[in-house]
Structures are given as C-alpha cells and as structure tokens.
Protein backbone atom coordinates (compact mmCIF):
# COMPACT_ATOMS: atom_id res chain seq x y z
CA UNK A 1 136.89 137.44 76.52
CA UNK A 2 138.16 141.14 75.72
CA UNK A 3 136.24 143.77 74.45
CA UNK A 4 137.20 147.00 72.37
CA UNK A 5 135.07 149.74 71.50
CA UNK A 6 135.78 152.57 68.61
CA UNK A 7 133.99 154.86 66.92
CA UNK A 8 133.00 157.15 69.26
CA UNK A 9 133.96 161.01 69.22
CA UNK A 10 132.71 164.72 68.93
CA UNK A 11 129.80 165.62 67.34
CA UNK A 12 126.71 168.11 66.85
CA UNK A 13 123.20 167.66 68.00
CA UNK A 14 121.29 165.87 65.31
CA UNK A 15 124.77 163.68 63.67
CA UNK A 16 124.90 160.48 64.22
CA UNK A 17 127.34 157.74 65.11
CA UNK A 18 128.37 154.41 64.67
CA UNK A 19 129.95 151.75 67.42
CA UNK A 20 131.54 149.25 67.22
CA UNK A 21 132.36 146.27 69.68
CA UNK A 22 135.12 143.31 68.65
CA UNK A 23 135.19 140.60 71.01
CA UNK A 24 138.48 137.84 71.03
CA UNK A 25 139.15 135.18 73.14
CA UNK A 26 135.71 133.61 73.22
CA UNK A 27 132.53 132.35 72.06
CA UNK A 28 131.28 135.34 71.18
CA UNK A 29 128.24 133.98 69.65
CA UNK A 30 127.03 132.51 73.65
CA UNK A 31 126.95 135.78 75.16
CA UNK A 32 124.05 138.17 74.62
CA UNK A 33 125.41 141.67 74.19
CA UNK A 34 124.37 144.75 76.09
CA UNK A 35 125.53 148.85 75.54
CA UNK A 36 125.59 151.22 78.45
CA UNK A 37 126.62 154.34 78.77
CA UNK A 38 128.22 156.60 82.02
CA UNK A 39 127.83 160.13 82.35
CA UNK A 40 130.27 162.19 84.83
CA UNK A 41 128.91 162.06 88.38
CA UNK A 42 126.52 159.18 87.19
CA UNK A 43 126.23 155.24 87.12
CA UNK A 44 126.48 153.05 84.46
CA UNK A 45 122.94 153.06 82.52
CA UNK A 46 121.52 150.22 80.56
CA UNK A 47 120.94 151.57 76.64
CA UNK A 48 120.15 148.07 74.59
CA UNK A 49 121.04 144.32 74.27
CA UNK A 50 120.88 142.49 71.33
CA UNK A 51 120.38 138.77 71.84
CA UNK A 52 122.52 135.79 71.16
CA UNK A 53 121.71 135.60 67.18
CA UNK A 54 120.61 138.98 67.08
CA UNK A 55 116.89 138.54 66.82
CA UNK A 56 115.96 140.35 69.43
CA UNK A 57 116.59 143.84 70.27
CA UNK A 58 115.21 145.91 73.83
CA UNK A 59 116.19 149.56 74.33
CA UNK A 60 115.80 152.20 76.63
CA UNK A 61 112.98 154.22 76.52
CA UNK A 62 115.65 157.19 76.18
CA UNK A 63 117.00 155.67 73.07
CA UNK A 64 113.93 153.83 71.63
CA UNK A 65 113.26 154.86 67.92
CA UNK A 66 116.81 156.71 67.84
CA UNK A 67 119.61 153.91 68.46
CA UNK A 68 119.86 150.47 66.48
CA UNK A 69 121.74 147.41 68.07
CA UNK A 70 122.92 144.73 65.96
CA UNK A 71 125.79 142.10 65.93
CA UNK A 72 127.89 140.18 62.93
CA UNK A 73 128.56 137.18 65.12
CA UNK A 74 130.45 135.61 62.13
CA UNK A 75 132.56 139.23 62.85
CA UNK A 76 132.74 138.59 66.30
CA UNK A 77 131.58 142.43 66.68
CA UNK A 78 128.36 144.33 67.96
CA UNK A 79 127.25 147.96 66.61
CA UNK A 80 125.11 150.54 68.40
CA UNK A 81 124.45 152.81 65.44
CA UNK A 82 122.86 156.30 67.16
CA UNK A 83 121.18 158.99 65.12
CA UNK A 84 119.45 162.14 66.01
CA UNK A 85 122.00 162.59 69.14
CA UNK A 86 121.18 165.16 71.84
CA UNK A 87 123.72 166.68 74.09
CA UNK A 88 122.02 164.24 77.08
CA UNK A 89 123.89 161.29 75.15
CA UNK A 90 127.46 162.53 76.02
CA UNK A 91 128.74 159.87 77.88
CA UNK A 92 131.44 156.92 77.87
CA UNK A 93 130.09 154.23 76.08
CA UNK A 94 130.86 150.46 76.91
CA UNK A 95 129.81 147.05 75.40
CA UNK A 96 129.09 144.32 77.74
CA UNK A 97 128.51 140.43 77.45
CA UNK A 98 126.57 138.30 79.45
CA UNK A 99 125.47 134.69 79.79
CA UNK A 100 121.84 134.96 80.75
CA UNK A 101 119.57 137.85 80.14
CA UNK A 102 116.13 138.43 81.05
CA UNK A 103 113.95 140.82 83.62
CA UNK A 104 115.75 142.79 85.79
CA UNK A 105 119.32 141.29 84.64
CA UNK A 106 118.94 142.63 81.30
CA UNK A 107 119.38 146.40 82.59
CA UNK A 108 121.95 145.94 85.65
CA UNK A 109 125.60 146.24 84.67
CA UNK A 110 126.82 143.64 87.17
CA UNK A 111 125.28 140.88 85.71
CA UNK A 112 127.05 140.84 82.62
CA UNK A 113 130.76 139.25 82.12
CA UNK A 114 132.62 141.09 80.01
CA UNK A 115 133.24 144.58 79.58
CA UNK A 116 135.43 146.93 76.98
CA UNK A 117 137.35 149.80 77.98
CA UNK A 118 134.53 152.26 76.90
CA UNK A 119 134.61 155.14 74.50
CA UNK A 120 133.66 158.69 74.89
CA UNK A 121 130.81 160.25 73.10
CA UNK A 122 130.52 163.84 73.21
CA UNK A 123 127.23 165.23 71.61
CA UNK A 124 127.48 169.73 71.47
CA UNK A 125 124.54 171.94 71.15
C-alpha cells in the first residue's frame, strides 16, 4: 500500500489545517488508520487513529478537543483536520495503516504497516 500526505504548510498560532492521506495499492478499507507527528530531535508520537469504518476515533490528550480524524474509505483517503494550532504542533506529519489496533499498539509507530512520506507543519507565534 502507498501513502501520500498534503496539505500541510506554514501557518500562525490559532489557523488551522487540513490533511489529507490517499492510500493505492490496497484495501484501504482493512487497515485502521493512525496520524503521528515528529518533531526535530524527537520520536515519532502517536496523535489519533480512526478505525476501520471510521466509527471510532482516540486522540492524544495533546490534541483532544482540537484535532478531528476522519476517513472517506469510498475515497481511499484519511483527514486530520487541526484547529487552534500552537507553535508545539510544528512537526512532520505522517499517516500510518495498520492491521490490528488496540492497547498499547494503538500508540507505537512500529506496529502499523504502512507509512507516507510525511508532511511538514510549521505553526509561528
């Protein structure tokens, strides 16, 4: 399966921003879907997943009440759509997939699949 993120870029505190994630080559509809994000000098942190038919939703507490996760799987594409942004959200931003989900796998990077090539959000003060 490949990935590609857009929609990322440069913006002020308080914008917001919409991502997108287009999967091809797959079943894109068997893979639950998870955003993560890397700061420089940091490792890859879990920010949401949205389940197989997009029922279900779990966030990071950092992101909780800010970010929305959803998925068109008829689109074969996820979204992370992120308002009030803070300058602690600049980071690159990557979509992952991944066959099973639950406890601890749901937040560790290796256990998912798939990943895009990232793209770089850059939130200024």
């Amino acid at each position: 399966v490949q990935l590609v993120e857009s929609g990322g870029g440069l913006v002020q505190t308080g914008d917001s921003l919409r991502l997108s994630c287009s999967a091809s080559g797959g079943t894109f509809s068997s893979y639950h879907m998870g955003w993560f994000r890397q700061a420089p000098g940091k490792e890859r942190e879990f920010v949401a997943v949205v389940s197989l038919s997009g029922s279900t939703t779990v966030y990071a507490e950092s992101v909780k009440g800010r970010f929305t996760a959803s998925r068109d799987n008829d689109k074969n594409t996820g979204y992370l759509l992120m308002d009030s942004l803070k300058p602690e959200d600049t980071a690159v931003y990557y979509c992952g997939l991944a066959i099973f989900i639950g406890g601890t796998k749901t937040y560790t990077a290796n256990n998912y699949d798939y990943w895009g090539q990232g793209t770089q959000v850059t939130v200024s003060s």
